[in-house]
Protein backbone atom coordinates (compact mmCIF):
# COMPACT_ATOMS: atom_id res chain seq x y z
CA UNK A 1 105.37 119.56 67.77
CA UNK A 2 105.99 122.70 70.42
CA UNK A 3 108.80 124.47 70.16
CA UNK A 4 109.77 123.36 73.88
CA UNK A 5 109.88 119.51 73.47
CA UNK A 6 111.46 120.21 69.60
CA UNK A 7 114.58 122.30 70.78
CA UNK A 8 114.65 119.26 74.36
CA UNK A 9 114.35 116.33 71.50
CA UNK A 10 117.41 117.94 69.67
CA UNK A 11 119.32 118.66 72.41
CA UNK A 12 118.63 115.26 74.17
CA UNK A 13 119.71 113.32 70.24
CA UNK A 14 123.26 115.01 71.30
CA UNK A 15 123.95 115.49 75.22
CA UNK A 16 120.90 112.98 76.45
CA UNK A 17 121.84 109.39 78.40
CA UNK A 18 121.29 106.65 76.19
CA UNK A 19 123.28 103.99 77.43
CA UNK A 20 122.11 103.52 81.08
CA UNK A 21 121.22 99.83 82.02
CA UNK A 22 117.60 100.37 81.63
CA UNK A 23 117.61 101.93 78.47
CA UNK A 24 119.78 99.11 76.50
CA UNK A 25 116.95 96.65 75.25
CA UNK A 26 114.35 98.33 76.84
CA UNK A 27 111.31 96.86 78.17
CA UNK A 28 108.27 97.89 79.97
CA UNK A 29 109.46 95.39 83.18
CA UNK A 30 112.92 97.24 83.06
CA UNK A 31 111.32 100.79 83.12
CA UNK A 32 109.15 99.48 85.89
CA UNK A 33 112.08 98.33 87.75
CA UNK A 34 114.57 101.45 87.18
CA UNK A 35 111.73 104.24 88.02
CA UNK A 36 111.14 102.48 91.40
CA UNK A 37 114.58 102.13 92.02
CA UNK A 38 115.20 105.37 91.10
CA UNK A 39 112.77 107.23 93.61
CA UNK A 40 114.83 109.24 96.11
CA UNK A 41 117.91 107.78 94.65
CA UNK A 42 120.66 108.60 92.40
CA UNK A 43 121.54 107.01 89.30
CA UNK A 44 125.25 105.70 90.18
CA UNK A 45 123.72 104.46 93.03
CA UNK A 46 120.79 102.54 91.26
CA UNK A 47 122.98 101.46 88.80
CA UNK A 48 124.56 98.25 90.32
CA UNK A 49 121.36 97.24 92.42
CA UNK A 50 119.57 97.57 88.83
CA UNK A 51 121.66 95.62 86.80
CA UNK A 52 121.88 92.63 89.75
CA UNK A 53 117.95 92.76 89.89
CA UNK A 54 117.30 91.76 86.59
CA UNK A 55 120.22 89.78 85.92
CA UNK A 56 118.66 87.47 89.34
CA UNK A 57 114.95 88.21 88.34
CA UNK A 58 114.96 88.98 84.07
CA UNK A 59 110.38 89.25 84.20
CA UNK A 60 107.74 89.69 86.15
CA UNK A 61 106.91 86.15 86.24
CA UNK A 62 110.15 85.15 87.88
CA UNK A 63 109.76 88.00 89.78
CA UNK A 64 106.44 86.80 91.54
CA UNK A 65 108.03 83.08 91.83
CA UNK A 66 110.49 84.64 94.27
CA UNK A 67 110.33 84.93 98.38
CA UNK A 68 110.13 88.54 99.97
CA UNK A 69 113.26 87.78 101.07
CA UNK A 70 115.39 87.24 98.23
CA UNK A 71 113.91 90.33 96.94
CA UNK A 72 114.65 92.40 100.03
CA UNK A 73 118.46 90.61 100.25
CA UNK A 74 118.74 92.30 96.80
CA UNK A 75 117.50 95.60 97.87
CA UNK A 76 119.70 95.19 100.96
CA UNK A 77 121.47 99.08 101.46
CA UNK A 78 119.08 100.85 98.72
CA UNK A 79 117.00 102.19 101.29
CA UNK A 80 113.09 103.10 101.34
CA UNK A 81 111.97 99.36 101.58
CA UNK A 82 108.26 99.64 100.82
CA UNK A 83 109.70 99.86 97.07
CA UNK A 84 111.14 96.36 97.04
CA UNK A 85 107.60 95.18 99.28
CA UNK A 86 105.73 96.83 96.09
CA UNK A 87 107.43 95.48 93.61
CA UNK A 88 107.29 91.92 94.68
CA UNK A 89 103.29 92.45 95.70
CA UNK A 90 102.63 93.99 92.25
CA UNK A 91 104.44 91.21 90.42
CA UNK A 92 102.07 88.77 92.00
CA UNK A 93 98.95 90.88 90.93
CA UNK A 94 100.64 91.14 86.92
CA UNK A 95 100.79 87.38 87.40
CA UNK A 96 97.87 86.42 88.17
CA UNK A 97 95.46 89.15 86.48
CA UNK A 98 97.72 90.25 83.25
CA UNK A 99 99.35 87.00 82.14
CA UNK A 100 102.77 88.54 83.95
CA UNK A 101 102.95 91.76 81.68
CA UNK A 102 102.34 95.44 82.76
CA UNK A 103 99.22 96.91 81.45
CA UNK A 104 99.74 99.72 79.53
CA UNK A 105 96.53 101.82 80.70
CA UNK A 106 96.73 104.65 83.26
CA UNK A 107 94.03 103.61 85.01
CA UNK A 108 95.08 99.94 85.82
CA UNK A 109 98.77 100.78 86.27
CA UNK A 110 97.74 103.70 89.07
CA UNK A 111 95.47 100.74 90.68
CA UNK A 112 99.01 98.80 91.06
CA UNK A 113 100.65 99.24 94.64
CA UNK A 114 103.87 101.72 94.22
CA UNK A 115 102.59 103.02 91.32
CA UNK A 116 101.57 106.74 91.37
CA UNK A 117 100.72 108.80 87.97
CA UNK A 118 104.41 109.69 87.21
CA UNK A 119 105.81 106.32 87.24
CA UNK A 120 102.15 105.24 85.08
CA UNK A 121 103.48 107.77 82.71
CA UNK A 122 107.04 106.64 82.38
CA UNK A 123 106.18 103.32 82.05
CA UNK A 124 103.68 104.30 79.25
CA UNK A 125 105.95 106.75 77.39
CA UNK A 126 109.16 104.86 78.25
CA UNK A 127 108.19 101.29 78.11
CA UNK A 128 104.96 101.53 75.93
CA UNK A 129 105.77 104.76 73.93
CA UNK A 130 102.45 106.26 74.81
CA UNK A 131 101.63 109.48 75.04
CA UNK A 132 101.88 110.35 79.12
CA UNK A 133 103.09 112.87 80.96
CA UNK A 134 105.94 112.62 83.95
CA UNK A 135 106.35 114.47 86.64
CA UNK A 136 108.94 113.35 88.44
CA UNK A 137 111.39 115.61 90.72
CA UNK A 138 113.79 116.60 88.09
CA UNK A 139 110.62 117.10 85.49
CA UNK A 140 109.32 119.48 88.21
CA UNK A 141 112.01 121.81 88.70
CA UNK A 142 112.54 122.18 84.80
CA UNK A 143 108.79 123.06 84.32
CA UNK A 144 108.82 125.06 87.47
CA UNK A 145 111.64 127.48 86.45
CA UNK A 146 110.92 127.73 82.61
CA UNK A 147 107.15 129.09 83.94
CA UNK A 148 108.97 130.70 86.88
CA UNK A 149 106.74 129.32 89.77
CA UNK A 150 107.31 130.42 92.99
CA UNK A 151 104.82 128.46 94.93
CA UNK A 152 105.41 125.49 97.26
CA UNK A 153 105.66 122.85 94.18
CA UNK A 154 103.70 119.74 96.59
CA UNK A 155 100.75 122.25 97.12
CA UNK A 156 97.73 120.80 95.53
CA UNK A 157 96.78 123.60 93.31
CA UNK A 158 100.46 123.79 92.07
CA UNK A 159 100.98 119.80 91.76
CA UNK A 160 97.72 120.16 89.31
CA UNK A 161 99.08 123.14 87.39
CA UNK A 162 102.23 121.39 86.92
CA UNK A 163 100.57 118.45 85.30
CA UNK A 164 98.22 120.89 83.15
CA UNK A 165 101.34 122.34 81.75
CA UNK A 166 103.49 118.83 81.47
CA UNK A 167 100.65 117.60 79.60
CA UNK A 168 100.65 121.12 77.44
CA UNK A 169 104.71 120.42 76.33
CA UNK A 170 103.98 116.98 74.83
CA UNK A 171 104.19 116.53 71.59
CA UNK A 172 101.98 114.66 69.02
CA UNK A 173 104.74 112.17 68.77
CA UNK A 174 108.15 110.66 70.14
CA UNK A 175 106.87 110.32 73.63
CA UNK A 176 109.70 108.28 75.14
CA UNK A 177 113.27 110.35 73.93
CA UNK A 178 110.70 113.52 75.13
CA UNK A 179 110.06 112.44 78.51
CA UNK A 180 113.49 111.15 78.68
CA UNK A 181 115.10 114.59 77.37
CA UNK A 182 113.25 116.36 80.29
CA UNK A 183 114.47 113.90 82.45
CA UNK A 184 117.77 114.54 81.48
CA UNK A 185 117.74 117.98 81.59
CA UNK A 186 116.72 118.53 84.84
CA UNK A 187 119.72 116.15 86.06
CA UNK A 188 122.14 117.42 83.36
CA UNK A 189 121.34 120.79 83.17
CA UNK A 190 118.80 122.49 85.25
CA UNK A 191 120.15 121.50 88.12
CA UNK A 192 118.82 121.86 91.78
CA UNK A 193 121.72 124.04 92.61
CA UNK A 194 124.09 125.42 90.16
CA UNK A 195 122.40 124.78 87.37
CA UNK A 196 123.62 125.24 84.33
CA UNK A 197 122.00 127.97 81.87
CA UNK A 198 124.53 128.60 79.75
CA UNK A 199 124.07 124.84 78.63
CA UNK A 200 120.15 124.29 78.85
CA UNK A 201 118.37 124.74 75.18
CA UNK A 202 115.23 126.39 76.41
CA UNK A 203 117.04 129.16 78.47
CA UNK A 204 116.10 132.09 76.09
CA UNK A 205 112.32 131.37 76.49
CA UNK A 206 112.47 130.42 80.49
CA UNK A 207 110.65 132.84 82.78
CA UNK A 208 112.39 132.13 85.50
CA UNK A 209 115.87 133.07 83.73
CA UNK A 210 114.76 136.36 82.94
CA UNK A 211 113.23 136.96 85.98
CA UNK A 212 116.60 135.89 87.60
CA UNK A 213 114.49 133.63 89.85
CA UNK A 214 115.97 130.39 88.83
CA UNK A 215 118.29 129.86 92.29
CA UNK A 216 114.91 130.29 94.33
CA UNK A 217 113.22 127.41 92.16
CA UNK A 218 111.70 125.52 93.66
CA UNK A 219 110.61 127.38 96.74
CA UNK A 220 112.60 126.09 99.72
CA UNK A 221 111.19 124.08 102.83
CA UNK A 222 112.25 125.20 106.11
CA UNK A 223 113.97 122.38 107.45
CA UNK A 224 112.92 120.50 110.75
CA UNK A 225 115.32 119.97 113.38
CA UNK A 226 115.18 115.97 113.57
CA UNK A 227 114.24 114.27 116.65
CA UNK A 228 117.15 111.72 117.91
CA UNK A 229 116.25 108.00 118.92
CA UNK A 230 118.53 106.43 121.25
CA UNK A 231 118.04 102.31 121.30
CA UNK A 232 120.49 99.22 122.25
CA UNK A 233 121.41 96.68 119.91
CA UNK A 234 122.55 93.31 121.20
CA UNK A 235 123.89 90.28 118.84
CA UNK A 236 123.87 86.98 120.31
CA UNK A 237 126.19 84.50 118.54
CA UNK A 238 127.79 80.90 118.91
CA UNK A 239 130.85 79.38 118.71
CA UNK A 240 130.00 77.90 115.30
CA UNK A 241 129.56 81.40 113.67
CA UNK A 242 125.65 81.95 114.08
CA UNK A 243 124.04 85.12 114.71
CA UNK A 244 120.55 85.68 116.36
CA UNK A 245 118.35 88.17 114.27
CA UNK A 246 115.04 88.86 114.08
CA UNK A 247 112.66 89.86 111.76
CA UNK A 248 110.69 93.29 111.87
CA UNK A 249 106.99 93.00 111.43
CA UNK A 250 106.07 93.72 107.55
CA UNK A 251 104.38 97.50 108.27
CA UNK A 252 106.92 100.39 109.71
CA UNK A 253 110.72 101.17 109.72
CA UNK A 254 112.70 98.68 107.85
CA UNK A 255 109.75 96.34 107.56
CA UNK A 256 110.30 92.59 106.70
CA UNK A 257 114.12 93.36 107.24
CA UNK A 258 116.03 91.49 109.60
CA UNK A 259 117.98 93.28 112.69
CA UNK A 260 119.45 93.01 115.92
CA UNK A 261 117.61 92.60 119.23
CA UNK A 262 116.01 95.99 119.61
CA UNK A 263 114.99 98.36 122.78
CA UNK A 264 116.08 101.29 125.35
CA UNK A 265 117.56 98.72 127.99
CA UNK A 266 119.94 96.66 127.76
CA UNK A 267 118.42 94.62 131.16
CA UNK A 268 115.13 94.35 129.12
CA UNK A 269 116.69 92.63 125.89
CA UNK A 270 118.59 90.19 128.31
CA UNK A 271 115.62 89.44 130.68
CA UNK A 272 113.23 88.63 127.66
CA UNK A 273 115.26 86.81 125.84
CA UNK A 274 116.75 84.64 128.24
CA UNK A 275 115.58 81.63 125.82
CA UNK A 276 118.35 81.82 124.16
CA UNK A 277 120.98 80.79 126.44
CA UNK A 278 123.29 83.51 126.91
CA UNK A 279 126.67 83.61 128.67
CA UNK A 280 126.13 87.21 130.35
CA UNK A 281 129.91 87.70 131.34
CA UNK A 282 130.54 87.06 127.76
CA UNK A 283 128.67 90.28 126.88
CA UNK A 284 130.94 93.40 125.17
CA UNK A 285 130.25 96.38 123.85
CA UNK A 286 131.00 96.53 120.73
CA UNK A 287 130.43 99.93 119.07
CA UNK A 288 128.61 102.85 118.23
CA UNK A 289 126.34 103.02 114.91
CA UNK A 290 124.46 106.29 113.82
CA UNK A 291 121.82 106.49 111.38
CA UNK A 292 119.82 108.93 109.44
CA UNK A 293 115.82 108.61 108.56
CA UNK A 294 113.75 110.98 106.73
CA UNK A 295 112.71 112.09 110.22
CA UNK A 296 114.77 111.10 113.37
CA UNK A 297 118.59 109.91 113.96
CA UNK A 298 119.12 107.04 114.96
CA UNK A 299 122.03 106.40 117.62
CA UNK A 300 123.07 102.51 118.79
CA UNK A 301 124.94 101.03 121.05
CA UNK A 302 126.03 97.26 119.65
CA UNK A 303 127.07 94.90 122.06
CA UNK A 304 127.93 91.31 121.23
CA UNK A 305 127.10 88.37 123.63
CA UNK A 306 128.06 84.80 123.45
CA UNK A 307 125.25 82.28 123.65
CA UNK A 308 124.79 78.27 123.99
CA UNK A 309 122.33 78.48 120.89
CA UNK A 310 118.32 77.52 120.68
CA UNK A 311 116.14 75.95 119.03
CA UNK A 312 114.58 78.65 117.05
CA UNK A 313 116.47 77.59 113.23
CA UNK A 314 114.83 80.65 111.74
CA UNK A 315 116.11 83.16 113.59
CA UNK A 316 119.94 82.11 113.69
CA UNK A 317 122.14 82.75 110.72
CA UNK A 318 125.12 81.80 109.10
CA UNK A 319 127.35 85.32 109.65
CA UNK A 320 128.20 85.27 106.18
CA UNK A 321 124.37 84.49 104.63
CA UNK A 322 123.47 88.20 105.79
CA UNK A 323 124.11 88.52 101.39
CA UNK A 324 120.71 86.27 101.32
CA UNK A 325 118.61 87.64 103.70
CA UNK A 326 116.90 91.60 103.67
CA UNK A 327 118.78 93.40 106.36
CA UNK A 328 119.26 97.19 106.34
CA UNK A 329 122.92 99.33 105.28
CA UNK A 330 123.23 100.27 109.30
CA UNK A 331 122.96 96.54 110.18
CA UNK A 332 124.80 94.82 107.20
CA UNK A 333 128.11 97.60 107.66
CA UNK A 334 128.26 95.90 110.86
CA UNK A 335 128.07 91.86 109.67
CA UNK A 336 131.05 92.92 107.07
CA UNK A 337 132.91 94.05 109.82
CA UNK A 338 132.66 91.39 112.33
CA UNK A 339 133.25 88.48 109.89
CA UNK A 340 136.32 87.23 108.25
CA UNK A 341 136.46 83.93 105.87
CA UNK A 342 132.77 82.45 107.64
CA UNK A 343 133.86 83.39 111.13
CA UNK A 344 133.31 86.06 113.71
CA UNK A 345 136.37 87.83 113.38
CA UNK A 346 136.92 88.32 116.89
CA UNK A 347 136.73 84.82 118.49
């Protein structure tokens, strides 16, 4: 065993997390489920979505006997959809080809869809306690400023450099409390800013201490100024407390979610949906919602509209199912607001 993963195995026996949902009776399905969840997401906020997840779906194999929708109600304010539409396509594929158990090769886990190398690997050393190597953002950074690289860390020659070297630090044995120390030490310790030296058990062997290059690890991107996207929401609803949604097509923003009526013009929405029967001198605004992608804002205008009802059952809703159905955090702030006790709290 290197001297690296030794001193992170010690350290991690005393200062390491050991107690987080996903680690108490661990299984391969629960490491699964956590790394997903965990992609571009903190662990406080994980934490409750986790523990409801597998409390409503405990395997893979009930899992695959649910609807895309009760998976995406569940994932409802988590963000980064495609994760929950992964999950519940790859949990038909373990059903059907692996008896409803993860396989516990690289190569067929990477096959998998929302599986990439690093979550193979933490499923393997984490769930399987094989040896793999992670490279996940926090895994990164520590690697990064202990070899004091100053590249871009998503350039291809880097990515593979970092991977020669995470494979390098593994030891011959104790796979899973390794992976997991590093893990922990890059969100403990070796933080993205401020991290803590003075506290990290490698720090009088890391390049990029002595160097004094840690704050500039990992290289900064120049930040885009993000477009804005201005749109008008519209909510049709009936005197009995249903709400009009519809659902966005599987592929693109929010995907298999339901929303509001959608588009630049208020006219438009009215004029094409005229099926539904709407009272227009019923119609108010109702407020302004902002919302942040990975690329644009997003700026509505929500106005309400009272309307005779239709015959389309699938699209109206109950205002208080919107905890059953996959709608998106901008969308479901709004239902909590404008319901009280079953009701539109306004009427």
């Amino acid at each position: 065993m290197n001297s690296f993963s030794t001193k992170l195995i010690n350290w991690h026996r005393e200062n390491g997390r050991k107690n987080l949902p996903w680690q108490i009776k661990k299984t391969p399905y629960k490491v699964w489920i956590s790394e997903i969840m965990l992609q571009q997401t903190q662990v406080k906020t994980v934490i409750p979505y986790f523990k409801k997840f597998v409390r409503i779906f405990p395997n893979i194999s009930n899992l695959a006997d649910s609807n895309l929708d009760e998976v995406l109600a569940l994932w409802s304010g988590l963000g980064y959809y495609a994760r929950a539409r992964n999950l519940h396509k790859t949990s038909l594929i373990l059903k059907k080809e692996f008896n409803s158990n993860l396989p516990n090769t690289l190569e067929e886990l990477i096959k998998l869809p929302g599986i990439g190398r690093s979550t193979a690997g933490a499923i393997l050393s984490l769930g399987f306690n094989k040896r793999a190597p992670i490279l996940d953002g926090n895994v990164k950074r520590v690697i990064a400023r202990y070899t004091n690289i100053r590249e871009d860390l998503d350039n291809t020659k880097t990515l593979k450099y970092l991977w020669d070297i995470s494979e390098e630090l593994l030891p011959s044995e104790g796979f899973a409390i390794y992976n997991q120390s590093v893990m922990d030490l890059g969100s403990m310790v070796c933080k993205k800013t401020n991290p803590l030296c003075h506290l990290c058990p490698v720090s009088r062997s890391c390049l990029g201490k002595m160097n004094k290059t840690i704050q500039s690890i990992p290289k900064r991107k120049k930040k885009k100024n993000k477009l804005s996207k201005r749109v008008i929401w519209l909510l049709p609803y009936t005197e009995s407390s249903h709400i009009y949604l519809e659902k966005r097509p599987t592929k693109g923003i929010w995907g298999g979610l339901w929303t509001f009526l959608e588009d630049k013009n208020l006219k438009t929405i009215l004029r094409d949906n005229k099926n539904l029967k709407m009272i227009e001198d019923s119609l108010i605004r109702h407020s302004s919602i902002k919302h942040s992608f990975t690329h644009y804002n997003l700026e509505a205008e929500l106005y309400l509209i009272k309307s005779k009802g239709t015959d389309n059952i699938n699209h109206w809703k109950r205002i208080d199912d919107f905890n059953k159905i996959g709608v998106p955090k901008p969308i479901l702030s709004v239902l909590k607001k404008i319901q009280r006790n079953g009701k539109i709290s306004f009427l």
